[in-house]
C-alpha atoms as a PDB file:
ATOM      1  CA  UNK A   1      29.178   5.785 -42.389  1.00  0.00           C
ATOM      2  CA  UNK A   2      26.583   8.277 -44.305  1.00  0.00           C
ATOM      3  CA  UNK A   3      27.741  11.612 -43.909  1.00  0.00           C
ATOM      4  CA  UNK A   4      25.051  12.805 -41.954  1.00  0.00           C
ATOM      5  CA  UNK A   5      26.570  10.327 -39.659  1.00  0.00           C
ATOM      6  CA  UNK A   6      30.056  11.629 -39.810  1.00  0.00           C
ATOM      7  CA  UNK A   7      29.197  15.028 -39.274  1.00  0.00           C
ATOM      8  CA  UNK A   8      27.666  14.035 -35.598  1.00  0.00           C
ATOM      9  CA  UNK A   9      30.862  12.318 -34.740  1.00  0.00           C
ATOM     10  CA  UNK A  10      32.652  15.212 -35.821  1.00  0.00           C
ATOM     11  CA  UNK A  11      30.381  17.389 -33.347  1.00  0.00           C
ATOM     12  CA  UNK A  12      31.467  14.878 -30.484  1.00  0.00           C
ATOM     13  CA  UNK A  13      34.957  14.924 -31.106  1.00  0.00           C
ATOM     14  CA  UNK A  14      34.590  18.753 -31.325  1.00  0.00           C
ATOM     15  CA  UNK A  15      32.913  18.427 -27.995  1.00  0.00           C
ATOM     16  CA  UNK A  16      35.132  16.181 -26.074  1.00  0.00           C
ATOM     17  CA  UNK A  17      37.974  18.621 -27.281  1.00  0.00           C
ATOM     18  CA  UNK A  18      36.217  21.393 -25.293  1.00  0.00           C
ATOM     19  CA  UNK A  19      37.088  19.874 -22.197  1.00  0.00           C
ATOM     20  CA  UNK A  20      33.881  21.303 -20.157  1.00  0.00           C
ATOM     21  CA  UNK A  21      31.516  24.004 -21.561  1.00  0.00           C
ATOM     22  CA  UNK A  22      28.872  26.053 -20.577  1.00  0.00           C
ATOM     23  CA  UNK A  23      25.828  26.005 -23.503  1.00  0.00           C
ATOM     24  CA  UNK A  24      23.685  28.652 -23.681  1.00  0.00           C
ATOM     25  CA  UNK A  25      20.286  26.812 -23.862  1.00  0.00           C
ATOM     26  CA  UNK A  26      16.448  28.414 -25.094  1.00  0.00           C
ATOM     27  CA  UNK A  27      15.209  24.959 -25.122  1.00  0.00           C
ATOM     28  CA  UNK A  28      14.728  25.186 -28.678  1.00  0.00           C
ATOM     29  CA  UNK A  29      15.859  22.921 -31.365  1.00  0.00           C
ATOM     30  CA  UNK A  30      19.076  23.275 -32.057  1.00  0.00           C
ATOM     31  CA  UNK A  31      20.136  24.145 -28.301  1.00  0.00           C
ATOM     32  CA  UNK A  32      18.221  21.318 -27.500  1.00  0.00           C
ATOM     33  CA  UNK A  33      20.129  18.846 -29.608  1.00  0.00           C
ATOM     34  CA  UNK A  34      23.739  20.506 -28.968  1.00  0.00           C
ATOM     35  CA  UNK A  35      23.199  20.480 -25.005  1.00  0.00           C
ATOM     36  CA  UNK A  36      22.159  16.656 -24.979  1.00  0.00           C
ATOM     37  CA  UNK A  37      25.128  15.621 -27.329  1.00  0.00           C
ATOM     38  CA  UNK A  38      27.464  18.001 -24.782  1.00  0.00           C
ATOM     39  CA  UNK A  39      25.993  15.856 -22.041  1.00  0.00           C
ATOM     40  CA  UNK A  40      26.385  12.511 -23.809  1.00  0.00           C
ATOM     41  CA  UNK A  41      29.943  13.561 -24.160  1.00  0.00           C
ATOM     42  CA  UNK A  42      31.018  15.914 -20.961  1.00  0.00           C
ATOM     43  CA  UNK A  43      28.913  14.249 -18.720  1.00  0.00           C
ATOM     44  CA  UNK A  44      28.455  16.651 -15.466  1.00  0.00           C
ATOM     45  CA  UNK A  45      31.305  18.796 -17.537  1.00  0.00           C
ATOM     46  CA  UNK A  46      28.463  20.779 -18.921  1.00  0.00           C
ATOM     47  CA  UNK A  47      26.402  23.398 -17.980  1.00  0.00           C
ATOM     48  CA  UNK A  48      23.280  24.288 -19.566  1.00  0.00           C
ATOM     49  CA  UNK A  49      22.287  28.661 -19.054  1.00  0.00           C
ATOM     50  CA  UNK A  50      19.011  29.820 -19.800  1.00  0.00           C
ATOM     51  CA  UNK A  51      17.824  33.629 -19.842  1.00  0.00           C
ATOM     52  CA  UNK A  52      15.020  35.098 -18.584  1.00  0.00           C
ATOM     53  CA  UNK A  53      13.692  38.282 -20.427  1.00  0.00           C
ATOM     54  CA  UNK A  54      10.278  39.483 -21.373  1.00  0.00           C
ATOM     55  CA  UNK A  55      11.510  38.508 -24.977  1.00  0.00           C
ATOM     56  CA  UNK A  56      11.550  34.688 -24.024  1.00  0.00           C
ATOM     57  CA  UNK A  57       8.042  33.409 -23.539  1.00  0.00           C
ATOM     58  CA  UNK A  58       7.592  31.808 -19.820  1.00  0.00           C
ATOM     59  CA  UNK A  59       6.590  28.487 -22.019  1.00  0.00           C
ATOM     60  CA  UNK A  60       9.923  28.331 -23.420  1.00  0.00           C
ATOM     61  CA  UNK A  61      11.457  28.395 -19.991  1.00  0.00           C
ATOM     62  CA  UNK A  62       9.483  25.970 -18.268  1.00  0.00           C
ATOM     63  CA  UNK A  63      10.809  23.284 -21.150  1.00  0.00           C
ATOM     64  CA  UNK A  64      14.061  24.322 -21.062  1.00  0.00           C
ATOM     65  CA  UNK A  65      14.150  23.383 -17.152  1.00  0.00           C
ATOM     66  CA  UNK A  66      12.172  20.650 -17.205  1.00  0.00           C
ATOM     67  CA  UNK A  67      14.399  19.004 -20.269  1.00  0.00           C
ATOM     68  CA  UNK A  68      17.520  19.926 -18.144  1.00  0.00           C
ATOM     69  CA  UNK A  69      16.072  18.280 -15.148  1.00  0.00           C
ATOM     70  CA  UNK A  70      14.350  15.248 -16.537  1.00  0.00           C
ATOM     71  CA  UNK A  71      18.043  14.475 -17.952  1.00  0.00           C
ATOM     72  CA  UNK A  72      20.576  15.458 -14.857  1.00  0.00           C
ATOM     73  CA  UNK A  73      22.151  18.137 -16.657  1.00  0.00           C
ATOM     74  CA  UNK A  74      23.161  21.084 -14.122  1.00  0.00           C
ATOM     75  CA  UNK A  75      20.971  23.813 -15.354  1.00  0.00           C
ATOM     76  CA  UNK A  76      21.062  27.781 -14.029  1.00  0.00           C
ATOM     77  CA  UNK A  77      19.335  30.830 -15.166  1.00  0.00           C
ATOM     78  CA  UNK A  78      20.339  34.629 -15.714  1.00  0.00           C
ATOM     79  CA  UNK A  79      18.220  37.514 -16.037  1.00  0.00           C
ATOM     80  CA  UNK A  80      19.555  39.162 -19.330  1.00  0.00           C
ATOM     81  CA  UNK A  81      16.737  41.944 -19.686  1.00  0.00           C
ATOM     82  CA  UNK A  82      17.258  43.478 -23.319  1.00  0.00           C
ATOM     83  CA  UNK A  83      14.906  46.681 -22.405  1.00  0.00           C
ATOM     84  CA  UNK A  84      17.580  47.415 -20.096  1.00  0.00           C
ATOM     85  CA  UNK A  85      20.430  47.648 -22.603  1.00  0.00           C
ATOM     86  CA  UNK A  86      21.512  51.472 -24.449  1.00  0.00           C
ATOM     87  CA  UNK A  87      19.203  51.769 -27.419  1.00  0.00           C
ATOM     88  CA  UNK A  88      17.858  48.304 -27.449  1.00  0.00           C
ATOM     89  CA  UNK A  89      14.361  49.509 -26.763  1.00  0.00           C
ATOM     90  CA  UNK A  90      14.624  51.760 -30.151  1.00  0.00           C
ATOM     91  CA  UNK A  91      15.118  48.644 -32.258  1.00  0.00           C
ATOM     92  CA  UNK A  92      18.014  49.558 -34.564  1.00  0.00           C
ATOM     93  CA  UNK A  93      19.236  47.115 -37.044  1.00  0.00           C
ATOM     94  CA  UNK A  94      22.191  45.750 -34.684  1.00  0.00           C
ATOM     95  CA  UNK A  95      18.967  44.776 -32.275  1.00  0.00           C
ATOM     96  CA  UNK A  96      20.387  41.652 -31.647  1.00  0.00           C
ATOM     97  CA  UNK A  97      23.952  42.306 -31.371  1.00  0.00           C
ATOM     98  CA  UNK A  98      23.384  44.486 -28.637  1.00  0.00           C
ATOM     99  CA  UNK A  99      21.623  41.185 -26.817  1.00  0.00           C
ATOM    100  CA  UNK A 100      24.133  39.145 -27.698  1.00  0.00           C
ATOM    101  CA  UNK A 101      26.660  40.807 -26.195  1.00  0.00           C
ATOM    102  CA  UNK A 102      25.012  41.432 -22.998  1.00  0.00           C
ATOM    103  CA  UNK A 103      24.115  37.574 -22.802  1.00  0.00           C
ATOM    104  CA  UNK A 104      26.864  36.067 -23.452  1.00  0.00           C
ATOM    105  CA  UNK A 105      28.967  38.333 -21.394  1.00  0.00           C
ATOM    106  CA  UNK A 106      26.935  36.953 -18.481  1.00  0.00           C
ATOM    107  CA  UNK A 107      27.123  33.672 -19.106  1.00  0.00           C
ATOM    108  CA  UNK A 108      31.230  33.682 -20.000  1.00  0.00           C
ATOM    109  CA  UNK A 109      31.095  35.197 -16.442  1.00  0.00           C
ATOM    110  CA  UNK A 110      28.889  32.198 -14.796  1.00  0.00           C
ATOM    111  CA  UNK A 111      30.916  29.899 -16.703  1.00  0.00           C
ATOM    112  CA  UNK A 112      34.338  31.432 -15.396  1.00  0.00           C
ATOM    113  CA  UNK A 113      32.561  31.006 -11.850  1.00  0.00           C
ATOM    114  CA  UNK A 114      31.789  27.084 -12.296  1.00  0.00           C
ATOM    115  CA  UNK A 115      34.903  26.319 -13.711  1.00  0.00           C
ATOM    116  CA  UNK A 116      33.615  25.624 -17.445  1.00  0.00           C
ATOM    117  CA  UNK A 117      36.495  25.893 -19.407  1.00  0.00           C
ATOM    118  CA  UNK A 118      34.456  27.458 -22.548  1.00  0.00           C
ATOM    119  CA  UNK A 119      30.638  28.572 -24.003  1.00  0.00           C
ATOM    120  CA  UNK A 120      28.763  27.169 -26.500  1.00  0.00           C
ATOM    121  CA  UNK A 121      25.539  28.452 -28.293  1.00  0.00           C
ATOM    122  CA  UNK A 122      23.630  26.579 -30.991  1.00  0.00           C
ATOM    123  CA  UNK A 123      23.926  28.164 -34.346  1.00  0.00           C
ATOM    124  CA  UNK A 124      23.735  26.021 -37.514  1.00  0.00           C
ATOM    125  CA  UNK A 125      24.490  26.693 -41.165  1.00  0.00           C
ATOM    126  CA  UNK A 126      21.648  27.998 -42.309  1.00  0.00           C
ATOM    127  CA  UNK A 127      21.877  30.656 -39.910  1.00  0.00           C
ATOM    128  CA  UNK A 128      24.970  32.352 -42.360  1.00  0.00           C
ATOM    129  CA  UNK A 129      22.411  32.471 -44.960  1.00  0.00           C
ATOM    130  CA  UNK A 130      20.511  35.772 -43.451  1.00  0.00           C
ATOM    131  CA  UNK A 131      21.627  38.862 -41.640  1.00  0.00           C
ATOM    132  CA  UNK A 132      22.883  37.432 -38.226  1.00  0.00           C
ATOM    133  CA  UNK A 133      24.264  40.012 -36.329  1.00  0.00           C
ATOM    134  CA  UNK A 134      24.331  38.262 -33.025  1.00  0.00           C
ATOM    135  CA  UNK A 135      26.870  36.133 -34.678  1.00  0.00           C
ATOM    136  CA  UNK A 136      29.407  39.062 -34.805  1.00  0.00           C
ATOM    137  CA  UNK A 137      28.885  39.368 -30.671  1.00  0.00           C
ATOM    138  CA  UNK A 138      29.593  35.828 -30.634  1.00  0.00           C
ATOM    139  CA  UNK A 139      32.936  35.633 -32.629  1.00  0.00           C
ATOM    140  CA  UNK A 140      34.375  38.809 -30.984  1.00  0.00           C
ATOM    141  CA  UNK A 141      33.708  36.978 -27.614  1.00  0.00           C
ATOM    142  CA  UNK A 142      35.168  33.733 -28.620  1.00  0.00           C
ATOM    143  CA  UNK A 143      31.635  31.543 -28.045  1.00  0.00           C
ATOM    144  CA  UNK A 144      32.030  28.372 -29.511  1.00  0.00           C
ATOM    145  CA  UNK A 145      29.251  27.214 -32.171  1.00  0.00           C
ATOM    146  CA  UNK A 146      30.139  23.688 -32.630  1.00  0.00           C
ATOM    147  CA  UNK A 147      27.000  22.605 -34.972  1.00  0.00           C
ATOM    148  CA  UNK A 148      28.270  24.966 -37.162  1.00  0.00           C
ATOM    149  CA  UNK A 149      31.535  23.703 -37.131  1.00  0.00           C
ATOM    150  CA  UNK A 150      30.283  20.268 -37.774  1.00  0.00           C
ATOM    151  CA  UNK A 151      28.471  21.965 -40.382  1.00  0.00           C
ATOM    152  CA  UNK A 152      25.013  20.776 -39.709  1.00  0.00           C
ATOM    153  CA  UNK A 153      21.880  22.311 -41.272  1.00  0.00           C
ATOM    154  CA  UNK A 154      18.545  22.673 -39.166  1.00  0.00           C
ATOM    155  CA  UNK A 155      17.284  19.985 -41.223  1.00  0.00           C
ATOM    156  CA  UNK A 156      20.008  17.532 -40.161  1.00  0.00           C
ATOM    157  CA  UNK A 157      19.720  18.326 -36.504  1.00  0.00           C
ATOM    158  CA  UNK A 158      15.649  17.213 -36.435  1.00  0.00           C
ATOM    159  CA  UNK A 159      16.732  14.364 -38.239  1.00  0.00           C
ATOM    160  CA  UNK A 160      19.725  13.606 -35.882  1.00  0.00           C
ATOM    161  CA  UNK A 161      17.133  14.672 -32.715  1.00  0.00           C
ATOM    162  CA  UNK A 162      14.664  12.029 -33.972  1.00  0.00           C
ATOM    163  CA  UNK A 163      17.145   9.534 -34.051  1.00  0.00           C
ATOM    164  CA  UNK A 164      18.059  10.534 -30.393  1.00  0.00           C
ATOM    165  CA  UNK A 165      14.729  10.405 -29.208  1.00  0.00           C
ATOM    166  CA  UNK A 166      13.962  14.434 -28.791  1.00  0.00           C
ATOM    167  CA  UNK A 167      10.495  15.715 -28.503  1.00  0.00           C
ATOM    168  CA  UNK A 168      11.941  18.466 -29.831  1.00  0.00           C
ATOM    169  CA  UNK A 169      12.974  17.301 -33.109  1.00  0.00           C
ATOM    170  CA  UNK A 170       9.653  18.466 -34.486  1.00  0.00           C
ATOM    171  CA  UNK A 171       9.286  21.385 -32.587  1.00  0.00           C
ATOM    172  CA  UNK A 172       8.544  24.390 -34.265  1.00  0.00           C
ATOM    173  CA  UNK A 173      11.156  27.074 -34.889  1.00  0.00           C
ATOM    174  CA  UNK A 174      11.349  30.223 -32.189  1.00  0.00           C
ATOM    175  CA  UNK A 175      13.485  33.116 -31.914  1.00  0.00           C
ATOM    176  CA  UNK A 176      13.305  35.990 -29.571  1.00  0.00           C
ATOM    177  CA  UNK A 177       9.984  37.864 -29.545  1.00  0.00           C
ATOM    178  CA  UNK A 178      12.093  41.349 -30.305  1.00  0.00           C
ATOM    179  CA  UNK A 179      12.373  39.809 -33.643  1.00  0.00           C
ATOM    180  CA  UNK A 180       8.755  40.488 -34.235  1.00  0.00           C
ATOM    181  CA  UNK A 181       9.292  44.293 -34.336  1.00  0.00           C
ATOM    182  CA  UNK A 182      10.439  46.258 -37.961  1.00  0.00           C
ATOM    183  CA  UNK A 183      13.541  47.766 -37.068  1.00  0.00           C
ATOM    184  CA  UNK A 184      13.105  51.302 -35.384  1.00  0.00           C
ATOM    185  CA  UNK A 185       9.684  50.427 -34.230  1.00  0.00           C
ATOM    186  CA  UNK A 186       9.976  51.084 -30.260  1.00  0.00           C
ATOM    187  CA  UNK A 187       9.982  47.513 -28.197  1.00  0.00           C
ATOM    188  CA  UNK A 188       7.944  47.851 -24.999  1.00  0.00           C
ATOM    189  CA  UNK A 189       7.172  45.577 -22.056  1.00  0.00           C
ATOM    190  CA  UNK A 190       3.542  45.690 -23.359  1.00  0.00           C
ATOM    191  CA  UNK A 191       4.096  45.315 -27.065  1.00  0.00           C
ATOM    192  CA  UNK A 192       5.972  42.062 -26.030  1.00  0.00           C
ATOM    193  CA  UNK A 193       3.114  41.291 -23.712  1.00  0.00           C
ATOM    194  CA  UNK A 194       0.323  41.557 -26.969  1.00  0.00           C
ATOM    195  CA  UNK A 195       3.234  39.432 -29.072  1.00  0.00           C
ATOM    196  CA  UNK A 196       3.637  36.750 -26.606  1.00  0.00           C
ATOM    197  CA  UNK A 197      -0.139  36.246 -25.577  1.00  0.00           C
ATOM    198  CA  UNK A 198      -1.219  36.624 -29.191  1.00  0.00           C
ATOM    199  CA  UNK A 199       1.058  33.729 -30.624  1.00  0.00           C
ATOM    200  CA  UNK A 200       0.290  31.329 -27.430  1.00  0.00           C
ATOM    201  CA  UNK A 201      -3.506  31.664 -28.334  1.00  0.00           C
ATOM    202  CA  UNK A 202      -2.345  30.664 -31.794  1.00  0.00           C
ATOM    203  CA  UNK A 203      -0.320  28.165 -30.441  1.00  0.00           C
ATOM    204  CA  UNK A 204      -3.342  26.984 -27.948  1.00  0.00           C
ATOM    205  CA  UNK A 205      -5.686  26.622 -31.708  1.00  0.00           C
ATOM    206  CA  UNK A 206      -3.197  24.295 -32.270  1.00  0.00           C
ATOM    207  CA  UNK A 207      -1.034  26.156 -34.974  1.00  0.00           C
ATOM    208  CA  UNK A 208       2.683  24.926 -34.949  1.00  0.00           C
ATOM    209  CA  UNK A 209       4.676  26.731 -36.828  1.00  0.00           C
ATOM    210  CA  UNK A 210       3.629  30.530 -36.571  1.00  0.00           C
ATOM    211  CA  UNK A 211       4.943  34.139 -35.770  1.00  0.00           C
ATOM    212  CA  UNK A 212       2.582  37.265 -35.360  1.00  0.00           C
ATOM    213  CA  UNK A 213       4.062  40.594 -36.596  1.00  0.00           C
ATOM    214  CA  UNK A 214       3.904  43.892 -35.049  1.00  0.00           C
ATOM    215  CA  UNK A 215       2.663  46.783 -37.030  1.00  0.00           C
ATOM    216  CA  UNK A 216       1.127  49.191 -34.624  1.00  0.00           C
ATOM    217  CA  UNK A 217      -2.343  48.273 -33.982  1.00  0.00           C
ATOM    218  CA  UNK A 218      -2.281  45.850 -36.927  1.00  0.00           C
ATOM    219  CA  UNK A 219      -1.044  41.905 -36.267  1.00  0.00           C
ATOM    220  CA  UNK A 220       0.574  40.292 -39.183  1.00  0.00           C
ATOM    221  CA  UNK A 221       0.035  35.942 -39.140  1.00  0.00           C
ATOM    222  CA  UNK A 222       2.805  34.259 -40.772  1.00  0.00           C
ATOM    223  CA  UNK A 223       2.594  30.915 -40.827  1.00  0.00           C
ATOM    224  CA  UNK A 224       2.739  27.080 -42.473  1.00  0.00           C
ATOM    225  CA  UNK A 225       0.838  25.513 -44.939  1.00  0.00           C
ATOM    226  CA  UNK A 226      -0.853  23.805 -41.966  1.00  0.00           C
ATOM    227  CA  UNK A 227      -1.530  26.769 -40.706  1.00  0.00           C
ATOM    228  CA  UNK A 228      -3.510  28.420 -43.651  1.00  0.00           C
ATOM    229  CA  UNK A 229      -5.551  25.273 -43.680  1.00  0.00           C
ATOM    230  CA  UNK A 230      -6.711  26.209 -40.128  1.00  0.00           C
ATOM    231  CA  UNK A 231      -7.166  29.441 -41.088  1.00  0.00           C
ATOM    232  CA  UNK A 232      -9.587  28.257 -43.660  1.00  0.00           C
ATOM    233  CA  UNK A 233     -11.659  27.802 -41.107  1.00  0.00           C
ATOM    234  CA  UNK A 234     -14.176  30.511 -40.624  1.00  0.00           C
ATOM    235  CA  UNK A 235     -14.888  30.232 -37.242  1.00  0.00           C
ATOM    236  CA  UNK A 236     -11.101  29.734 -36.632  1.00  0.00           C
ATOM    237  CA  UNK A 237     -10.657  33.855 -38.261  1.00  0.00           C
ATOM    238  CA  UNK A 238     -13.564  34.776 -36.108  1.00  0.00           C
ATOM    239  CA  UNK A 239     -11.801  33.279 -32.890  1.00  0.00           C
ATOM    240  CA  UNK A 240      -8.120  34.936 -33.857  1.00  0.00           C
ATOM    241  CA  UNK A 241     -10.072  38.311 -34.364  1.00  0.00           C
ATOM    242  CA  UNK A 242     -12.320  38.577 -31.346  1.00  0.00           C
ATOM    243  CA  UNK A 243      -8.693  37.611 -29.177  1.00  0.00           C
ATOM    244  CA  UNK A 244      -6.401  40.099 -30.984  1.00  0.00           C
ATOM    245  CA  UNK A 245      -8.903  42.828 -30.463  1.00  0.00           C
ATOM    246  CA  UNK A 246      -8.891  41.826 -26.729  1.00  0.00           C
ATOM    247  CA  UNK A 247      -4.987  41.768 -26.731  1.00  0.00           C
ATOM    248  CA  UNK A 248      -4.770  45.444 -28.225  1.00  0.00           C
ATOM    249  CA  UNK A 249      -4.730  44.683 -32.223  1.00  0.00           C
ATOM    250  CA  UNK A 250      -7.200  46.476 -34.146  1.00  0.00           C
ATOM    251  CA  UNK A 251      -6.484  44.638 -37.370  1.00  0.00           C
ATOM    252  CA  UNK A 252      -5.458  41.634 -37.941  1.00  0.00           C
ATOM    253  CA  UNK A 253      -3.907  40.319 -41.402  1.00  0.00           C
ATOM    254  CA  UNK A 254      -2.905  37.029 -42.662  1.00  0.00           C
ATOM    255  CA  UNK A 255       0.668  37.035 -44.475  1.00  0.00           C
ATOM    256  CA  UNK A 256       0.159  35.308 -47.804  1.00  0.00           C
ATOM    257  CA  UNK A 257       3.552  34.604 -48.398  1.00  0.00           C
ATOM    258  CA  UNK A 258       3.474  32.189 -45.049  1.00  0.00           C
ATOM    259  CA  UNK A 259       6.562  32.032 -42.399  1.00  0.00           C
ATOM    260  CA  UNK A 260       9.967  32.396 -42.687  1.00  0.00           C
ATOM    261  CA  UNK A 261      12.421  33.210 -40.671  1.00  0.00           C
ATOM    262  CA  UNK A 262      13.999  36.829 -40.696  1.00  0.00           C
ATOM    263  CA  UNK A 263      10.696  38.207 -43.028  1.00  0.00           C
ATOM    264  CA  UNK A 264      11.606  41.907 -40.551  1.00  0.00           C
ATOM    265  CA  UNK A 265      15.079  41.990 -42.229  1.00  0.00           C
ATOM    266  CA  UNK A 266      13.366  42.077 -45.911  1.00  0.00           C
ATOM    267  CA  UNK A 267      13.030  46.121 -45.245  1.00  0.00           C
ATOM    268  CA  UNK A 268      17.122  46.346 -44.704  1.00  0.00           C
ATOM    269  CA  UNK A 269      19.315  46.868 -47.888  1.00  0.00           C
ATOM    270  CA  UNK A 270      22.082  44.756 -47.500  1.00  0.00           C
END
C-alpha cells in the first residue's frame, strides 16, 4: 500500500474509533472529503452542520445541502452570525478565534442534542504552516481534526477526492469572507455584501481560484496563473472595473504576486 493510501485508512480507523460525530461542514474541500469518508464509515452515525453568516456566501450553502442531500447524510444548519460576537466587527488579530469559538460551541451543543458522541472539523497539515488561530478555539474545546491526524496535506485530499469521485476535488479554495479584511479594518454587513458580490462576478467570468481584498474604496484581485491570463484580456479589465465601481470600489488593483492563502496575515509580526 502507497502511503498516500495508508494515511486514508488511518483516517477511517480514526473515524470508526469516534463512534458517531458531528462534522462541521462549509462544503468546501477538505470538509467535503472528511464528511463523505465519516459517512462511508458511520453511516447515519454522522451528522453534517453547516453555518449560516453573512461571511459564508449563499453559493457555498446551497452545495453544502445539496451534497448532503444528494448522498443521505443527515444535514442541519445554525445561524452563527460573527457581527454579533464582542469585538468581532473591529477585526482584531484573534478575528477568527472569536468565530471559532462561537461555532463550535453551537454545534458541540446540537451534537450533545442528537446524540453524536463527538465534533469534527476539517483542518489539514498545511493549515499549521500559517497563523491559525481558530485552531486554538478548537483544541481548548476538544473538536476532533482527524485529517490532520492522518496527517494529510490539501494536496492529498484532491487527490484522494478524485479517486472518490468528488466534484469537489478541484474546487477552488474558500475561507470565510472576514478573511478579506486587514486586521482592525471594521467588518460590516455591507463591506461583506461588496466582497461577496464582487468575487461571484469574478467567479461568473469564469475565474477559479480568486479572492478580492478590501482596502477601503480600493479592491485588491489575487488570483491564479489562470486567472492573470483572463485578466490579459482587455475587455475582461474593462468588465471587472465598470462592476466594482457599481459594487462601491473606486479602484480596483490587480495583486501581482497572485493568491495565497492568509496574504492579510503578512502585516502581523509573528
Amino acid at each position: 500500500m502507497d502511503k498516500l493510501h495508508e494515511k486514508y485508512e488511518n483516517l477511517k480507523r480514526d473515524l470508526e474509533g469516534l463512534e458517531s460525530v458531528a462534522v462541521a461542514f462549509s462544503g468546501g474541500v477538505d470538509s467535503t472529503f472528511l464528511l463523505k469518508a465519516a459517512h462511508d464509515v458511520l453511516g447515519d452515525r454522522v451528522l453534517s452542520v453547516t453555518a449560516r453568516s453573512l461571511s459564508f456566501p449563499r453559493r457555498e450553502l446551497d452545495e453544502a445541502v445539496a451534497f448532503a442531500a444528494e448522498n443521505g447524510i443527515e444535514h442541519v444548519t445554525v445561524d452563527s452570525e460573527e457581527l454579533d460576537i464582542d469585538g468581532f466587527s473591529k477585526n482584531p488579530p484573534n478575528r477568527c478565534y472569536l468565530c471559532k469559538t462561537e461555532l463550535f460551541s453551537k454545534i458541540k451543543a446540537i451534537a450533545a442534542k442528537r446524540g453524536m458522541a463527538q465534533v469534527a472539523e476539517a483542518s489539514n497539515i498545511d493549515d499549521d504552516g500559517d497563523y491559525r488561530p481558530g485552531l486554538l478555539a478548537v483544541s481548548e474545546l476538544g473538536i476532533k481534526s482527524p485529517l490532520r491526524a492522518a496527517g494529510l496535506s490539501k494536496a492529498e485530499i484532491r487527490q484522494l477526492s478524485k479517486e472518490m469521485g468528488l466534484a469537489t476535488w478541484n474546487k477552488q479554495s474558500f475561507a470565510c469572507l472576514s478573511s478579506r479584511f486587514p486586521y482592525g479594518e471594521s467588518i460590516t454587513p455591507e463591506r461583506l455584501r461588496m466582497i461577496d458580490e464582487a468575487e461571484q462576478f469574478l467567479i461568473d467570468l469564469g475565474f477559479h481560484q480568486v479572492r478580492v481584498r478590501f482596502h477601503g474604496n480600493l479592491a485588491r484581485i489575487e488570483t491564479d496563473e489562470a486567472g492573470f491570463q483572463e485578466l490579459s484580456d482587455k475587455s475582461i479589465r474593462e468588465k471587472i472595473y465598470t462592476r466594482f465601481r457599481q459594487i462601491g470600489f473606486t479602484y480596483t488593483a490587480i495583486d501581482i504576486k497572485g493568491y495565497r492563502t492568509g496574504s492579510m496575515n503578512e502585516t502581523l509580526n509573528l
